[in-house]
PDB file of N, CA and C in Angstrom:
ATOM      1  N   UNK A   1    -181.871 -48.280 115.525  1.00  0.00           N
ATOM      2  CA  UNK A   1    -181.346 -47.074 114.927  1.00  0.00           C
ATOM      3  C   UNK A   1    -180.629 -46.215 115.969  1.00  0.00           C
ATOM      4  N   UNK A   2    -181.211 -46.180 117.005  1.00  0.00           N
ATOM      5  CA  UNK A   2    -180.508 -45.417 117.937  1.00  0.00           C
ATOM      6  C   UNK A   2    -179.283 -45.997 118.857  1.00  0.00           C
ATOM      7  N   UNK A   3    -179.277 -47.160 118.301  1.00  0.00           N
ATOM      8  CA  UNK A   3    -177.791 -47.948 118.942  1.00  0.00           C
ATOM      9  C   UNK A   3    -176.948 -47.609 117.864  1.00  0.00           C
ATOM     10  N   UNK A   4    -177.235 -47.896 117.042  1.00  0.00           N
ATOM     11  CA  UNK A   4    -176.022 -47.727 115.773  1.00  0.00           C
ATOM     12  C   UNK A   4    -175.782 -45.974 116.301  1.00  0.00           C
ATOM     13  N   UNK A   5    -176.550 -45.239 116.259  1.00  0.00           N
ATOM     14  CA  UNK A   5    -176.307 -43.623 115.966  1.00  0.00           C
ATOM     15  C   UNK A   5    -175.145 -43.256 116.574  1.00  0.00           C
ATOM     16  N   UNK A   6    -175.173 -44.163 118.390  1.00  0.00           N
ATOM     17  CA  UNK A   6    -174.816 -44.006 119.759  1.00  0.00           C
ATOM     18  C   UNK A   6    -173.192 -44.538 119.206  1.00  0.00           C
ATOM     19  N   UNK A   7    -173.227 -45.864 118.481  1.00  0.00           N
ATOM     20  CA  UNK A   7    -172.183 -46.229 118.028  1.00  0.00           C
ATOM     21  C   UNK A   7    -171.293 -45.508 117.319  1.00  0.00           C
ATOM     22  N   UNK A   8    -172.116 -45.096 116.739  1.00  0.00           N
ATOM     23  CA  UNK A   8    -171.100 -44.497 115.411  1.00  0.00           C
ATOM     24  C   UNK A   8    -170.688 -42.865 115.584  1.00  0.00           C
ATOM     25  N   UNK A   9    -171.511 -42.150 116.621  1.00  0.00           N
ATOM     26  CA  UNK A   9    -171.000 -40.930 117.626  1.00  0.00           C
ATOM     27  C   UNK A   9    -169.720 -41.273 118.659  1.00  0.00           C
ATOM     28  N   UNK A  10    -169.832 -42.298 119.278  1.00  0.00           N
ATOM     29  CA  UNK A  10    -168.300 -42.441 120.080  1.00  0.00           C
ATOM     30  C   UNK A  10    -167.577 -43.170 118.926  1.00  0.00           C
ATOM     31  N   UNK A  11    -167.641 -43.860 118.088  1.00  0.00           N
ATOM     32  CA  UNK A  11    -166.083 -44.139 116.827  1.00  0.00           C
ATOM     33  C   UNK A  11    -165.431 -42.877 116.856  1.00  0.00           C
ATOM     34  N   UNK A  12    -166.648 -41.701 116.098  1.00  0.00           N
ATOM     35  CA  UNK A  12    -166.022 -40.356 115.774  1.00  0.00           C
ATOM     36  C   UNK A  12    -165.292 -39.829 116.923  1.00  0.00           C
ATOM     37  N   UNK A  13    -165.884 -40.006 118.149  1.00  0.00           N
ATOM     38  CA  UNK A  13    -164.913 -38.919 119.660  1.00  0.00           C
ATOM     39  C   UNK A  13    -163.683 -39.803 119.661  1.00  0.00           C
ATOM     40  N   UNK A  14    -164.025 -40.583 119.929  1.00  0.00           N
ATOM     41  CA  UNK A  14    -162.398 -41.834 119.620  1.00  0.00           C
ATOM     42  C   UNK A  14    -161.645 -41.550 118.879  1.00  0.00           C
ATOM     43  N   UNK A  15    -161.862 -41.619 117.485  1.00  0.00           N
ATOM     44  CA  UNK A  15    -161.089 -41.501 116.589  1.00  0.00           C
ATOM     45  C   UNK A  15    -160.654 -40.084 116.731  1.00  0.00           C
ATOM     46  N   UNK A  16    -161.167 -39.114 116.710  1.00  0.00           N
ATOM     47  CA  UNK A  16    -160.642 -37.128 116.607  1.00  0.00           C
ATOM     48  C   UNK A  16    -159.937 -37.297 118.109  1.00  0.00           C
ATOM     49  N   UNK A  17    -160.417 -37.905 118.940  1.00  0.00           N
ATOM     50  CA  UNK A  17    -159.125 -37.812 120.030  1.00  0.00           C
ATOM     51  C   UNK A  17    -157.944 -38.547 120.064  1.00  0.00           C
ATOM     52  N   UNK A  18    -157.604 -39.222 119.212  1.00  0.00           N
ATOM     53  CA  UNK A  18    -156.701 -40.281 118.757  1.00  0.00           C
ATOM     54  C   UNK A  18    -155.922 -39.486 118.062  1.00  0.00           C
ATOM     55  N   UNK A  19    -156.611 -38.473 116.950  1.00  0.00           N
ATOM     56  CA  UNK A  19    -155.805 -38.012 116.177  1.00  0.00           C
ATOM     57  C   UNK A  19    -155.251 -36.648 116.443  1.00  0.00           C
ATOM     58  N   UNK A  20    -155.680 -36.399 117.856  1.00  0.00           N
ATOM     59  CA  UNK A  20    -154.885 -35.129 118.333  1.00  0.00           C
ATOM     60  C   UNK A  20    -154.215 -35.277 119.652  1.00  0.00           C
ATOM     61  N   UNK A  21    -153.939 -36.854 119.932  1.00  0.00           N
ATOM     62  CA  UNK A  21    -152.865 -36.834 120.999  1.00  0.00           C
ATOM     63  C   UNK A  21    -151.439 -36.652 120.016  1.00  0.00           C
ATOM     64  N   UNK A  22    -151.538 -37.315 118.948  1.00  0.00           N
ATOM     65  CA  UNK A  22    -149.852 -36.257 118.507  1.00  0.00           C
ATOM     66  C   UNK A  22    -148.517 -37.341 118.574  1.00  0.00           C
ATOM     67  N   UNK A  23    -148.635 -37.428 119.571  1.00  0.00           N
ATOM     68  CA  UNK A  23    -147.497 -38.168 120.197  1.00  0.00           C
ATOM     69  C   UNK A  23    -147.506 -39.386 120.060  1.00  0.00           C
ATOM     70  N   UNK A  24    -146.195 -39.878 119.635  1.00  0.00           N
ATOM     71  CA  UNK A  24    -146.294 -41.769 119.315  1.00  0.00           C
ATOM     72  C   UNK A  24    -145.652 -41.753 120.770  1.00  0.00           C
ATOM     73  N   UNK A  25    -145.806 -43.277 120.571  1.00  0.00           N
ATOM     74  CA  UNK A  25    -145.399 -43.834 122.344  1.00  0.00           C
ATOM     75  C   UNK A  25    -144.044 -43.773 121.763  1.00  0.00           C
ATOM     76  N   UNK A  26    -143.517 -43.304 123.187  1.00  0.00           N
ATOM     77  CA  UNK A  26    -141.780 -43.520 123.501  1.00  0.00           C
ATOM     78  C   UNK A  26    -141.564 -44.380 124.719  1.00  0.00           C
ATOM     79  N   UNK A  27    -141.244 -45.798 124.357  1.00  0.00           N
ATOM     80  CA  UNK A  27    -140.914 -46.611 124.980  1.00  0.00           C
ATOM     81  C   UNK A  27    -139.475 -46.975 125.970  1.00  0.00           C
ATOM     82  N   UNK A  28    -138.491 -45.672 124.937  1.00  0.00           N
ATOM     83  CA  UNK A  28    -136.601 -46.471 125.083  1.00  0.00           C
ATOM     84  C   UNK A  28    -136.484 -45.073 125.206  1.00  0.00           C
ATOM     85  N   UNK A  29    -135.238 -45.178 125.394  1.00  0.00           N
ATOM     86  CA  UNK A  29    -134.404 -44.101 125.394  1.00  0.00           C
ATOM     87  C   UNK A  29    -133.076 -43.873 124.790  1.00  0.00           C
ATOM     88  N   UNK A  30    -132.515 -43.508 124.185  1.00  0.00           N
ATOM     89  CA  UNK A  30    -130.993 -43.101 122.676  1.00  0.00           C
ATOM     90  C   UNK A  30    -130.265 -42.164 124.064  1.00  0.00           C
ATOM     91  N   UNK A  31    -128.896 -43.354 124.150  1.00  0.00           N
ATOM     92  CA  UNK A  31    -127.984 -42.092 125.158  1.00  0.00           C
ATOM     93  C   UNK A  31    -126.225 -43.017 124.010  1.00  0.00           C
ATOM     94  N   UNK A  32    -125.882 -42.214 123.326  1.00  0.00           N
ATOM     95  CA  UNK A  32    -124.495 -42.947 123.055  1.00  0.00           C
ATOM     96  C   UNK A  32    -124.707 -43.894 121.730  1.00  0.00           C
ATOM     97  N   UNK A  33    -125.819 -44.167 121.386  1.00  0.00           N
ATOM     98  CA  UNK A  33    -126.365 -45.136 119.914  1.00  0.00           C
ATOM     99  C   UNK A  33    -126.550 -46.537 120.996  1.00  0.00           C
ATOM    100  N   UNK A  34    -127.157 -46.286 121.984  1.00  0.00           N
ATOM    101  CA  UNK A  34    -127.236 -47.130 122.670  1.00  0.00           C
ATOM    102  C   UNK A  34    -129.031 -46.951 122.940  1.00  0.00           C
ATOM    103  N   UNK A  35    -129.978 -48.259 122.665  1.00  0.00           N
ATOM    104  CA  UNK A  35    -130.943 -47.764 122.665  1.00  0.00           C
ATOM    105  C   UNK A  35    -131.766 -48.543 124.728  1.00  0.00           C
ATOM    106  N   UNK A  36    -131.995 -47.785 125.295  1.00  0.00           N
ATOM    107  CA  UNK A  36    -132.123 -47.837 126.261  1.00  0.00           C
ATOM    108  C   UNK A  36    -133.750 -48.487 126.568  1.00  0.00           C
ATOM    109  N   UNK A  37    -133.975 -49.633 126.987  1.00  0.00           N
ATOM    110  CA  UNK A  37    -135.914 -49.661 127.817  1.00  0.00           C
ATOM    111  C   UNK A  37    -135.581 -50.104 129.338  1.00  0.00           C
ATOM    112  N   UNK A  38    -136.800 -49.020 129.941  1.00  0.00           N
ATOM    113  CA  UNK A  38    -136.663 -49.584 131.511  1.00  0.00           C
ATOM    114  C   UNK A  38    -138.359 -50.522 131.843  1.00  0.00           C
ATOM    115  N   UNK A  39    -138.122 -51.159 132.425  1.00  0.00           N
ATOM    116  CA  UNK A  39    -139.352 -52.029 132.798  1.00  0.00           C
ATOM    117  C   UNK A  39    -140.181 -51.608 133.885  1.00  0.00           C
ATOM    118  N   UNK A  40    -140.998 -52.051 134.259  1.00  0.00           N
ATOM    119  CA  UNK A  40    -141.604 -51.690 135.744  1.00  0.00           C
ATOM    120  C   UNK A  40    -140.986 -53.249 136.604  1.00  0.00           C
ATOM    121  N   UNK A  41    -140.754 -52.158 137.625  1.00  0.00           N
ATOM    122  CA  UNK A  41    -139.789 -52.794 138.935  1.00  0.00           C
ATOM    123  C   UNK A  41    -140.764 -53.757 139.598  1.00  0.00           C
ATOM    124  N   UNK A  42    -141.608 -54.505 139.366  1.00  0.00           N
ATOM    125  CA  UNK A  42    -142.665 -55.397 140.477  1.00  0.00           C
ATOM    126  C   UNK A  42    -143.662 -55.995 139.252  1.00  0.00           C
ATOM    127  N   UNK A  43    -143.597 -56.018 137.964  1.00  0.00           N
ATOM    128  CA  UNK A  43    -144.565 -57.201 136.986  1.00  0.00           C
ATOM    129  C   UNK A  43    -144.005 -58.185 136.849  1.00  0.00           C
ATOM    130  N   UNK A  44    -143.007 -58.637 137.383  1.00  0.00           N
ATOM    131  CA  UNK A  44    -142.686 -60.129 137.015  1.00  0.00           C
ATOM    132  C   UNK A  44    -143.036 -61.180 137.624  1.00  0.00           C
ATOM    133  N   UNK A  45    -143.704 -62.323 137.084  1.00  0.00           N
ATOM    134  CA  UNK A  45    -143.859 -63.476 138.238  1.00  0.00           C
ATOM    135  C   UNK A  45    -143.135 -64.331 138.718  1.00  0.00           C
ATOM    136  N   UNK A  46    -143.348 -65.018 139.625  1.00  0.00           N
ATOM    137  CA  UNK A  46    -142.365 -65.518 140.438  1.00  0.00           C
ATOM    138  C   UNK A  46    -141.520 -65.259 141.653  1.00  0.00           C
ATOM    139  N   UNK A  47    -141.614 -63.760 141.042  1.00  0.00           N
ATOM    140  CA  UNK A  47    -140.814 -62.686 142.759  1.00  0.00           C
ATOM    141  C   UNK A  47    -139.979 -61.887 142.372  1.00  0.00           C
ATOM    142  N   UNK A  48    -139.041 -61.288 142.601  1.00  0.00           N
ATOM    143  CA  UNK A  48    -138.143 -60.120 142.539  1.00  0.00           C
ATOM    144  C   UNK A  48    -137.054 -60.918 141.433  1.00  0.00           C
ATOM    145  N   UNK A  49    -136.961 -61.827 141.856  1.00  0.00           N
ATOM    146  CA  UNK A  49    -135.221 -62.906 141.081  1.00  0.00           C
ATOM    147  C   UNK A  49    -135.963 -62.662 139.359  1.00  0.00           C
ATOM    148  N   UNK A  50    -137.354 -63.047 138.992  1.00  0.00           N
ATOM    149  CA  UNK A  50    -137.264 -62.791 137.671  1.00  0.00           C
ATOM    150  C   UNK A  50    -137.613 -61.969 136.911  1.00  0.00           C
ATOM    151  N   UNK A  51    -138.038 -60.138 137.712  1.00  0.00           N
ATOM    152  CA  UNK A  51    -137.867 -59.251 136.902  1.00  0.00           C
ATOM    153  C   UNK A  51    -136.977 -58.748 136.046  1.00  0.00           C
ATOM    154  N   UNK A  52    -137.304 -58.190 135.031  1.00  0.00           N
ATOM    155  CA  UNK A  52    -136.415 -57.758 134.408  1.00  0.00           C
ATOM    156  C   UNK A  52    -136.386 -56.079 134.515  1.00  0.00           C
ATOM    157  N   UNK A  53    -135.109 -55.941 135.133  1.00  0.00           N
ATOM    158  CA  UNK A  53    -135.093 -54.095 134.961  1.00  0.00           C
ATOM    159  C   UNK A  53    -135.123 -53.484 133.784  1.00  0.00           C
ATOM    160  N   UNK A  54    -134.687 -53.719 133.090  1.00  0.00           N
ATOM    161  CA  UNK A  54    -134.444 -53.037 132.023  1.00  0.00           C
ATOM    162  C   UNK A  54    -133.385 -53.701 130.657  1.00  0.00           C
ATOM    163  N   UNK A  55    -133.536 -53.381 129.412  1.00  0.00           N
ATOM    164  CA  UNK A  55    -132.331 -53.633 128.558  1.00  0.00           C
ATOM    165  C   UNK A  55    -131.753 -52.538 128.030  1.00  0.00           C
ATOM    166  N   UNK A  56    -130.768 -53.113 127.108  1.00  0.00           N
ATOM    167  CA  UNK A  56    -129.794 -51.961 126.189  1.00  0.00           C
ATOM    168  C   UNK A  56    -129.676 -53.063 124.776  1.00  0.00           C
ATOM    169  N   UNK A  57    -129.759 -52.017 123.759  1.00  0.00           N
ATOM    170  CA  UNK A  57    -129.447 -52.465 122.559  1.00  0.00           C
ATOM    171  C   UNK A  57    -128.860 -51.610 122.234  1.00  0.00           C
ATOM    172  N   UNK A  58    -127.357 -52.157 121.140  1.00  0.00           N
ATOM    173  CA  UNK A  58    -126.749 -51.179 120.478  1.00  0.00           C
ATOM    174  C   UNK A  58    -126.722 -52.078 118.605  1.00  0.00           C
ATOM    175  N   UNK A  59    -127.039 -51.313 117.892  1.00  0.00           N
ATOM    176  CA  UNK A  59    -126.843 -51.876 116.445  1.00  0.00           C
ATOM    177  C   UNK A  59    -125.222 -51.717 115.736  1.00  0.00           C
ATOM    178  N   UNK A  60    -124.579 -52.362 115.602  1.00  0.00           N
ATOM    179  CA  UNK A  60    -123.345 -52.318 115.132  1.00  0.00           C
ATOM    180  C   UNK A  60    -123.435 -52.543 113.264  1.00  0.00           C
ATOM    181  N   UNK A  61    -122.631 -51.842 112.576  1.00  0.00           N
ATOM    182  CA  UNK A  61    -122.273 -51.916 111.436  1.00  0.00           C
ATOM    183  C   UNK A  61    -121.283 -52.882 110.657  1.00  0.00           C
TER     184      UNK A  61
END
């Protein structure tokens, strides 16, 4: 009983702090209808040759 209680007290702090960060993730960036993501400069494996910096997407009509 007192595991479940323990359980079901941090769901609730979790969840009410979840629902007052607010903010969705912003991943990209909009400059021109051009939608912009930057990567981190050093997660790629293999070495520097196969990171990826960053992309651009643009949606055309």
């Amino acid at each position: 009983m007192r595991t479940k209680r323990a359980f079901l007290y941090t769901a609730a702090v979790t969840l009410s702090l979840i629902s007052l960060a607010g903010q969705k993730a912003n991943a990209g960036q909009l400059y021109n209808s051009w939608d912009y993501g930057i990567d981190s400069f050093s997660d790629g494996s293999g070495g520097a040759v196969f990171d990826i910096k960053g992309m651009a997407v643009k949606q055309v009509r």
